[in-house]
Every structure is written in structure tokens, then in C-alpha cells.
C-alpha atoms as a PDB file:
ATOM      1  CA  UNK A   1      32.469  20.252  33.979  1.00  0.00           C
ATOM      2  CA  UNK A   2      31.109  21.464  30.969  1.00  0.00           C
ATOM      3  CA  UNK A   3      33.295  19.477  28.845  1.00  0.00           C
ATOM      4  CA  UNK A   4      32.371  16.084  30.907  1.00  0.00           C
ATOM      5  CA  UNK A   5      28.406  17.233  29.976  1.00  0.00           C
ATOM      6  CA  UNK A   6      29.329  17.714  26.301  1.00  0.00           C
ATOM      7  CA  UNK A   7      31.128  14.127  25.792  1.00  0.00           C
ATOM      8  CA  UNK A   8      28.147  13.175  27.942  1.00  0.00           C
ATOM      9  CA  UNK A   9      25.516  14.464  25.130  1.00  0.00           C
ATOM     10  CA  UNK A  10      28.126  13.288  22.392  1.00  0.00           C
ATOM     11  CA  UNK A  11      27.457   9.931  24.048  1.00  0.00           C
ATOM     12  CA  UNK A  12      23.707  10.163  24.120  1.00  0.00           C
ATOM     13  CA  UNK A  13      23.529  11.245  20.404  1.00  0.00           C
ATOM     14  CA  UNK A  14      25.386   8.240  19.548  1.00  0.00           C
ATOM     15  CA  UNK A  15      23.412   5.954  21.052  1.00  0.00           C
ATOM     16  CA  UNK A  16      19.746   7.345  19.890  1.00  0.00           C
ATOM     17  CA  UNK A  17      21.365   6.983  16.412  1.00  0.00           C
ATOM     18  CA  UNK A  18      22.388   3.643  17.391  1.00  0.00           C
ATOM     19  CA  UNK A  19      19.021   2.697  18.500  1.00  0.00           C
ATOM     20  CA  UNK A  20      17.532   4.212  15.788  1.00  0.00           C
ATOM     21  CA  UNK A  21      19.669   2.542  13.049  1.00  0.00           C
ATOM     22  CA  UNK A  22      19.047  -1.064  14.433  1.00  0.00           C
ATOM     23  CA  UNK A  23      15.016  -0.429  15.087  1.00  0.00           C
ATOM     24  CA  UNK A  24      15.371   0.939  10.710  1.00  0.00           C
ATOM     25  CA  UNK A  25      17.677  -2.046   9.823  1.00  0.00           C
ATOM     26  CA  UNK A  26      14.477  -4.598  11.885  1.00  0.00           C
ATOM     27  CA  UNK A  27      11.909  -2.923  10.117  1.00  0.00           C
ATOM     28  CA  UNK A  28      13.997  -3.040   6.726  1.00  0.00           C
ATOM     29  CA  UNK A  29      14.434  -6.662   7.508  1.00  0.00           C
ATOM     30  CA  UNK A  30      10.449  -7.197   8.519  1.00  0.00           C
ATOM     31  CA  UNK A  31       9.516  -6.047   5.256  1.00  0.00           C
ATOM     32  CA  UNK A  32      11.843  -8.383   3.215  1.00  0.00           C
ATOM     33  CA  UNK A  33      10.327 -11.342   5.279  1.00  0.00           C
ATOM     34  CA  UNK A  34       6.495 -10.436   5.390  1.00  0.00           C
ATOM     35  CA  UNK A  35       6.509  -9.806   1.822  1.00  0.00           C
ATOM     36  CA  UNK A  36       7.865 -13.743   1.459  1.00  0.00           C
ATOM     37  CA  UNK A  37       4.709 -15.145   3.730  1.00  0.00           C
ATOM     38  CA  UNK A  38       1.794 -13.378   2.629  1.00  0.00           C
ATOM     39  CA  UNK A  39      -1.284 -15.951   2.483  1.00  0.00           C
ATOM     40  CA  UNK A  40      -2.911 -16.852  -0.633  1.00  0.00           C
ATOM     41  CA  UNK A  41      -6.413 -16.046  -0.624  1.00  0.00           C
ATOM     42  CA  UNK A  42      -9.383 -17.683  -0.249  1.00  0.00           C
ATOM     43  CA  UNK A  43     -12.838 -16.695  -1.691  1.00  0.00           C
ATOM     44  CA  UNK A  44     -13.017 -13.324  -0.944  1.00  0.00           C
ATOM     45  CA  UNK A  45     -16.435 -10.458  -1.675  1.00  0.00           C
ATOM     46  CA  UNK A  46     -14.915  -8.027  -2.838  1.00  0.00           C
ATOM     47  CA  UNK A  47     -11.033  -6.275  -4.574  1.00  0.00           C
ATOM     48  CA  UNK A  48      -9.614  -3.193  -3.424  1.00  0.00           C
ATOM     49  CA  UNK A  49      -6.504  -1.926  -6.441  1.00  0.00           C
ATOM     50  CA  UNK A  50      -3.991   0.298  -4.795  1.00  0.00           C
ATOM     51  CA  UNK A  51      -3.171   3.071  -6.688  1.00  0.00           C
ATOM     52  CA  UNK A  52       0.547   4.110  -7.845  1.00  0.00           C
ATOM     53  CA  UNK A  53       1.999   6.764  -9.819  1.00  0.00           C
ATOM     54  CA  UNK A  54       0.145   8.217 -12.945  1.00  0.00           C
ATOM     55  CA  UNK A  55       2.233   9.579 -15.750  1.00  0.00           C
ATOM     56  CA  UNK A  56       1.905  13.415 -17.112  1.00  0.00           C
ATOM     57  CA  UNK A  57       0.781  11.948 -20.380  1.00  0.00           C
ATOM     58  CA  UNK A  58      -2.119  10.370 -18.095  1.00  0.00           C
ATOM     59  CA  UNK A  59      -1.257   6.716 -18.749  1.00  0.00           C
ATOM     60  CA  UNK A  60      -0.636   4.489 -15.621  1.00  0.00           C
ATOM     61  CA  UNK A  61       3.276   4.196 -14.499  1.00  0.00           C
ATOM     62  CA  UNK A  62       5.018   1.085 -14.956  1.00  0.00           C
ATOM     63  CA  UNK A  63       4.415  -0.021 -11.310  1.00  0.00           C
ATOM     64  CA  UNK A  64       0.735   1.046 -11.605  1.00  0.00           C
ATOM     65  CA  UNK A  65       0.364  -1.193 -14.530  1.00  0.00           C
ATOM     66  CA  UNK A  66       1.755  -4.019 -12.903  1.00  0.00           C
ATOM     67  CA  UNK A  67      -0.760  -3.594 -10.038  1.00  0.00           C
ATOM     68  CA  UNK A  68      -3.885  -3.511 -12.661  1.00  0.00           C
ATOM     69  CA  UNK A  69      -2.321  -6.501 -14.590  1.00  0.00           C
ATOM     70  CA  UNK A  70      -2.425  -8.561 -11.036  1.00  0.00           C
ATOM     71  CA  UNK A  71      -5.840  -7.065 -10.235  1.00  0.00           C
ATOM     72  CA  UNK A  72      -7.122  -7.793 -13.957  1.00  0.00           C
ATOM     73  CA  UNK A  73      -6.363 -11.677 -13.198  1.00  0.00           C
ATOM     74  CA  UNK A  74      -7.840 -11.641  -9.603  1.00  0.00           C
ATOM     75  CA  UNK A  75     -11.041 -10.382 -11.711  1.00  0.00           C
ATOM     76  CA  UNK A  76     -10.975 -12.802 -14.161  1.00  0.00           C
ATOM     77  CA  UNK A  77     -10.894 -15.545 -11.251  1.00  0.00           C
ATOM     78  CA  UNK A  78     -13.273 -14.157  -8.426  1.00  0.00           C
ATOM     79  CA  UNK A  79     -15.703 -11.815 -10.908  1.00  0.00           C
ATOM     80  CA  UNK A  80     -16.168  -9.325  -7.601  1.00  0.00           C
ATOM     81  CA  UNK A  81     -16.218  -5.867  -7.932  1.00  0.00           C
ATOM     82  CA  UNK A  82     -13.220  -3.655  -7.962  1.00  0.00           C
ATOM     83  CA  UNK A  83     -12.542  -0.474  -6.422  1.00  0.00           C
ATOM     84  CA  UNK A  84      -9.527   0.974  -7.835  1.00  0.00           C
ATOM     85  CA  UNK A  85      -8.204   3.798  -5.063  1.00  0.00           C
ATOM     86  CA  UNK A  86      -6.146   6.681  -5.467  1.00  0.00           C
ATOM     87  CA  UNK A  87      -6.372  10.692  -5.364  1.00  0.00           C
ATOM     88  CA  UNK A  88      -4.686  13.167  -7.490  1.00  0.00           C
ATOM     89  CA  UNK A  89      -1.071  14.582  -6.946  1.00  0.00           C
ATOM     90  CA  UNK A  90       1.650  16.121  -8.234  1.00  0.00           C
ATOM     91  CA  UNK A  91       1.966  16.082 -12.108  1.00  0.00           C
ATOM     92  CA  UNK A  92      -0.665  13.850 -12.510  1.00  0.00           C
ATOM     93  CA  UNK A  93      -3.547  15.198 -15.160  1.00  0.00           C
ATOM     94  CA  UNK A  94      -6.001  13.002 -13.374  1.00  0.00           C
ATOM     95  CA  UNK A  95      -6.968  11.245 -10.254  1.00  0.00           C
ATOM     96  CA  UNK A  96      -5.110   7.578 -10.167  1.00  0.00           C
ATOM     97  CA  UNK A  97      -8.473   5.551  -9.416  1.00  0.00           C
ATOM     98  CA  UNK A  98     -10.266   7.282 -12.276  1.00  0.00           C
ATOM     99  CA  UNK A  99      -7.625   5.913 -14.299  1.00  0.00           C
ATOM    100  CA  UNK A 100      -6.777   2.340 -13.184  1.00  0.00           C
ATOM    101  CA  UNK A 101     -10.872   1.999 -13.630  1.00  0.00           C
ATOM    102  CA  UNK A 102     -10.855   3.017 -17.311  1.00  0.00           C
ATOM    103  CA  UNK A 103      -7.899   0.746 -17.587  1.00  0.00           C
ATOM    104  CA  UNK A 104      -9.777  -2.244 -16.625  1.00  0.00           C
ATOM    105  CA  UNK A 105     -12.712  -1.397 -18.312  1.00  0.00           C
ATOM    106  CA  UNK A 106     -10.890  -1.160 -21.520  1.00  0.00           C
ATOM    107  CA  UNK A 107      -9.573  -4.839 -20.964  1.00  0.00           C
ATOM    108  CA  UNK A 108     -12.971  -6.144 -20.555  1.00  0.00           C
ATOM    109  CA  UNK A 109     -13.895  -5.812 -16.907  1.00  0.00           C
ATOM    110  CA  UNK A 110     -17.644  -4.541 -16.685  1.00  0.00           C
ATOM    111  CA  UNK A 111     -18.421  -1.094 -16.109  1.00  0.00           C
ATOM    112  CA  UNK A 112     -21.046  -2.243 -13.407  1.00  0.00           C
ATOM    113  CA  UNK A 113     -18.431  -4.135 -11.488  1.00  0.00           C
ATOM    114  CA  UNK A 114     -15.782  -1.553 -11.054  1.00  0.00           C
ATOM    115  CA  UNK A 115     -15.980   1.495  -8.715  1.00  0.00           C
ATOM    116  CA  UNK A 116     -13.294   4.702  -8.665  1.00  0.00           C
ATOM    117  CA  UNK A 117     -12.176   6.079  -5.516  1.00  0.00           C
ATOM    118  CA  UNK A 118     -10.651   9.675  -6.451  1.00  0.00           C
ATOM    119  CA  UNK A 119     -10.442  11.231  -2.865  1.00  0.00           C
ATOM    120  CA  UNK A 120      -7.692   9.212  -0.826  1.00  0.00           C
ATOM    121  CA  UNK A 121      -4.508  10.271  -0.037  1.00  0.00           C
ATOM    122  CA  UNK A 122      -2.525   7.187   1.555  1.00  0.00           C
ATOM    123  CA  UNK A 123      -3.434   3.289   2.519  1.00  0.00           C
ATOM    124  CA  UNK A 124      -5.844   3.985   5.191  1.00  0.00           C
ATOM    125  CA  UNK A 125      -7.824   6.495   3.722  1.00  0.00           C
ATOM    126  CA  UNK A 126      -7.417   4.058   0.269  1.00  0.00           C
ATOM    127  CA  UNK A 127      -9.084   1.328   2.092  1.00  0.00           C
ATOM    128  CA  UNK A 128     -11.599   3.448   4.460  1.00  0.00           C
ATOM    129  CA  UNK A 129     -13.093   4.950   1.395  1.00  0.00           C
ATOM    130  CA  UNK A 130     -13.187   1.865  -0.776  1.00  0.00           C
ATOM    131  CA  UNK A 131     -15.450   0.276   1.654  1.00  0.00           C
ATOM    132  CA  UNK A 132     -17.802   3.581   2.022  1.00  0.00           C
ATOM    133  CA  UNK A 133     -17.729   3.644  -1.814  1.00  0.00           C
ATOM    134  CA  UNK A 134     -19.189  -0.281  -2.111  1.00  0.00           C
ATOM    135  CA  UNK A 135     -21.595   0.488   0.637  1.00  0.00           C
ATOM    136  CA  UNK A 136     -21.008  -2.597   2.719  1.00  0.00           C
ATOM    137  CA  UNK A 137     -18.568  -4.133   4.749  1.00  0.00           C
ATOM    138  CA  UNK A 138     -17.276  -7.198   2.637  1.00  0.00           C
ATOM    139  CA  UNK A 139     -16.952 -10.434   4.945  1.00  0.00           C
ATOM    140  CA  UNK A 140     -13.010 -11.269   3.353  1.00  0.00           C
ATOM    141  CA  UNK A 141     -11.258  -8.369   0.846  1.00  0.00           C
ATOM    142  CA  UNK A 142      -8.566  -9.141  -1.481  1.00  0.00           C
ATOM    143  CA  UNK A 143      -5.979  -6.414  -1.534  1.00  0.00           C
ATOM    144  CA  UNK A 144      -3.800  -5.240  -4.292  1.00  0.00           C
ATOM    145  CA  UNK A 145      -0.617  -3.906  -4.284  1.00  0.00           C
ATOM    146  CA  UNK A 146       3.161  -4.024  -4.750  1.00  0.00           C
ATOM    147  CA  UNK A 147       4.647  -7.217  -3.466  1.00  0.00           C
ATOM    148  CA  UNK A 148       6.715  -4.699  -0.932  1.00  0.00           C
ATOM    149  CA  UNK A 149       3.454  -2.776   0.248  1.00  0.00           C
ATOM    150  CA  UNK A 150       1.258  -5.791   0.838  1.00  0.00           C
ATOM    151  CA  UNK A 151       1.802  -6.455   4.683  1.00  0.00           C
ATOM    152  CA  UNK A 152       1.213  -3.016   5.436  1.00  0.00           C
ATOM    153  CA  UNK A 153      -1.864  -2.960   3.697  1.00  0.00           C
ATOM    154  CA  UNK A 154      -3.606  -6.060   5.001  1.00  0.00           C
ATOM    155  CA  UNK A 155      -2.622  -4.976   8.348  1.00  0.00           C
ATOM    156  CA  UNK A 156      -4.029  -1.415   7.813  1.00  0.00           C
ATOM    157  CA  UNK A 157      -6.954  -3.154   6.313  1.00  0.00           C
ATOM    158  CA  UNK A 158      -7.099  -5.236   9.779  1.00  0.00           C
ATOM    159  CA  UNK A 159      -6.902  -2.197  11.894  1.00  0.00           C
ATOM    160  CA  UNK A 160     -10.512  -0.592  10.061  1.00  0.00           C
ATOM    161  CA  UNK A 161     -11.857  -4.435  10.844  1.00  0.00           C
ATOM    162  CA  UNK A 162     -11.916  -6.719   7.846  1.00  0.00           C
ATOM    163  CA  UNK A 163     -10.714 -10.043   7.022  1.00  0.00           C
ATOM    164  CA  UNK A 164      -8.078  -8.948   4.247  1.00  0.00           C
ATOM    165  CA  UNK A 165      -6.081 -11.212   2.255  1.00  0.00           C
ATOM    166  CA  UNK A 166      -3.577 -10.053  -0.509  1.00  0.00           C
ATOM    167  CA  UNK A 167      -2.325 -10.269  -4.244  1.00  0.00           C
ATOM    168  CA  UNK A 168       1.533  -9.057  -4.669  1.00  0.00           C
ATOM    169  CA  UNK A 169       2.143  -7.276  -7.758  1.00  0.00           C
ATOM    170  CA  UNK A 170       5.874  -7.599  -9.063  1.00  0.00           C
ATOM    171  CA  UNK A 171       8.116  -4.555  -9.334  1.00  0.00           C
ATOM    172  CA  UNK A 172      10.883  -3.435 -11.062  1.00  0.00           C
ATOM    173  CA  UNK A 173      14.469  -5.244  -9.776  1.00  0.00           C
ATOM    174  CA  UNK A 174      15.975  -1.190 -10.574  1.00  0.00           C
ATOM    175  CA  UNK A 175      13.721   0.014  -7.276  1.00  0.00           C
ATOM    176  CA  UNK A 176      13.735  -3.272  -5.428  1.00  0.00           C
ATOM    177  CA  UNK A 177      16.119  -1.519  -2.350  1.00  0.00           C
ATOM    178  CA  UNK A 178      14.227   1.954  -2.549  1.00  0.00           C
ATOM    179  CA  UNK A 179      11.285   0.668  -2.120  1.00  0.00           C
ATOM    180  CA  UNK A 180      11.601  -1.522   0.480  1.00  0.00           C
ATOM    181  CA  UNK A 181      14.015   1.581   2.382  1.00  0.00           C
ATOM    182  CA  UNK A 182      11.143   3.694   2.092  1.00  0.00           C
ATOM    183  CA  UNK A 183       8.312   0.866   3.603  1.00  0.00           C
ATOM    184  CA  UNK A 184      10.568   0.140   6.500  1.00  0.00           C
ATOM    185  CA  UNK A 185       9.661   4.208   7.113  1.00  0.00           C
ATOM    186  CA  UNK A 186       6.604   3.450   6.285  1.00  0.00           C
ATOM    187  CA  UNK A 187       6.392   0.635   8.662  1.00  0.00           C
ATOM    188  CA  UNK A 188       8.079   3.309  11.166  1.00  0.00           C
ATOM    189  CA  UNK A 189       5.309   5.640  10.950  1.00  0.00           C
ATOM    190  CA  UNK A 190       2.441   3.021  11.073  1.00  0.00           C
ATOM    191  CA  UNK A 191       4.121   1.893  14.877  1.00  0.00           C
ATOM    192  CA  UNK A 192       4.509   5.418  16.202  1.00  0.00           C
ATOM    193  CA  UNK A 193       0.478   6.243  14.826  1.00  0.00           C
ATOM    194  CA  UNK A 194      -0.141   2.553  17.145  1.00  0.00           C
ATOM    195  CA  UNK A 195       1.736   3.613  19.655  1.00  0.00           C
ATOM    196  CA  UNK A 196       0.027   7.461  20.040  1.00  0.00           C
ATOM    197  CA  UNK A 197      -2.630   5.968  19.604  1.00  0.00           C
ATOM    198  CA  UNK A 198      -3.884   7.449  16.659  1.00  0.00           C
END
């Protein structure tokens, strides 16, 4: 008896691991397509910058720098305002939106047209405070961020209301499988927050 209930739980395990290795290999696979078939935008009010790592030395990380180059030419052809997002963590000597904005504003962007948002922690929180911080809601927002991270984002975007387009930002080919691994979990955690309801 007990031994037909222990192959019987053997059983189970094996399938939820099943399961859950097919739903992470369809999510994997989501983010390698949406990536592809993200829409070009069209005239948009206003640019949201994504923030990325920060180094100790308080210069923007490779991937970061990739993001403000991409944002840099969506300035040069929309001239909107930019809100450059992202908190402090970790070994970083200062908050990542603080930053990106002196970044662009030493490349020429105008100190009136770009806004820092220090305080946000992840994508929604990004996004919820760059629109408090412009003090409107912007008809159509252009997103920035990682070609990987973009779906997420305009769909998180989406979720708080707004028309959002997005601008992918190349990374390196060196992280091209870790990142995407880690935005199918990211993708994971976004469906389970729908689901509950949160």
C-alpha cells in the first residue's frame, strides 16, 4: 500500500515537472517570437528609458548604454521628453535614472526635456512613476528597452492603460540565452500576478 502511494507521488512529481518544463520552454519560445514582431512606432507624446545595470565606478553598463544610445536617436527624431527610470541597488553609487539623464544631457538632449525617475524598483513601478513624474497621461508612449524586454514592457505599459509602442535596444550575443531564460520567468511571473489577480 504504501509503496503503490509512493510510486503514485513519484508519478505526480514527474508530471508537475513535466508540465512545468513545457509551460518554461512556451514562454522561452514566446519571448524569442514577440521580440521579432514588435511594431514600429508611430508619433508618439512622450519616451519612457528603461533602466539597466549601473557600474560601481557610476558609469552606465554596457547594456544600459545601449538602451540610452537607442533612446538618444528616438530623441533626436520625436524631440519629446524623456523620462529615464530606474532606482538604486546593489553596488550601484547612484540611482540608474539619475544617471541615464546626465548621460543624455551630456550628448545634447535639453535639460528641460528630460525627467529622472529614482524611486522604481521593476517595469511596472518604472512605467507607473514615469507617468506621475510627467504629470499627464501621454495619448501614445514610446518605450525603451532591451530588444528581449520589450513585449513585456508594452504589455505592462497596456495593463496601467496607455497606447505604448516600443524601441528594441541590441544586446550583447555573450547574454543572448540568459537573458531571454530569465524573461521567460519573467513572463512566468507577469501570468501568475494576471491570474491572482494582482
Amino acid at each position: 500500500m504504501r509503496q503503490t502511494l509512493f510510486h503514485r507521488l513519484i508519478l505526480l512529481a514527474l508530471i508537475a515537472v513535466g508540465l512545468f518544463a513545457l509551460l518554461y520552454l512556451g514562454l522561452f519560445g514566446w519571448v524569442c517570437y514577440a521580440e521579432s514582431h514588435v511594431e514600429t512606432p508611430p508619433e508618439t507624446d512622450a519616451i519612457i528609458v528603461l533602466g539597466a545595470q549601473v557600474k560601481p565606478d557610476g558609469t552606465p553598463s554596457v547594456q544600459l548604454e545601449y538602451r540610452l544610445e537607442t533612446a538618444l536617436s528616438a530623441y533626436q527624431q520625436l524631440a519629446q521628453p524623456i523620462v529615464c527610470c530606474g532606482g538604486q541597488a546593489g553596488t550601484e553609487p547612484a540611482p540608474e535614472g539619475r544617471v541615464m539623464a546626465d548621460w543624455l544631457i551630456a550628448r545634447g538632449v535639453p535639460e528641460a526635456d528630460v525627467l529622472a525617475e529614482t524611486a522604481s524598483g521593476d517595469t511596472r513601478e518604472n512605467i507607473r512613476n514615469a507617468i506621475r513624474l510627467l504629470g499627464y497621461t501621454p495619448e501614445k508612449v514610446l518605450i525603451v528597452t532591451s530588444d528581449y524586454h520589450v513585449p513585456r514592457a508594452l504589455q505592462i505599459a497596456r495593463d496601467q492603460g496607455l497606447q505604448a509602442w516600443g524601441m528594441s535596444a541590441p544586446t550583447l550575443p555573450e547574454y543572448w540565452l540568459k537573458n531571454r531564460a530569465r524573461e521567460a520567468l519573467g513572463w512566468g511571473k507577469y501570468l501568475l500576478n494576471r491570474f491572482l489577480g494582482r
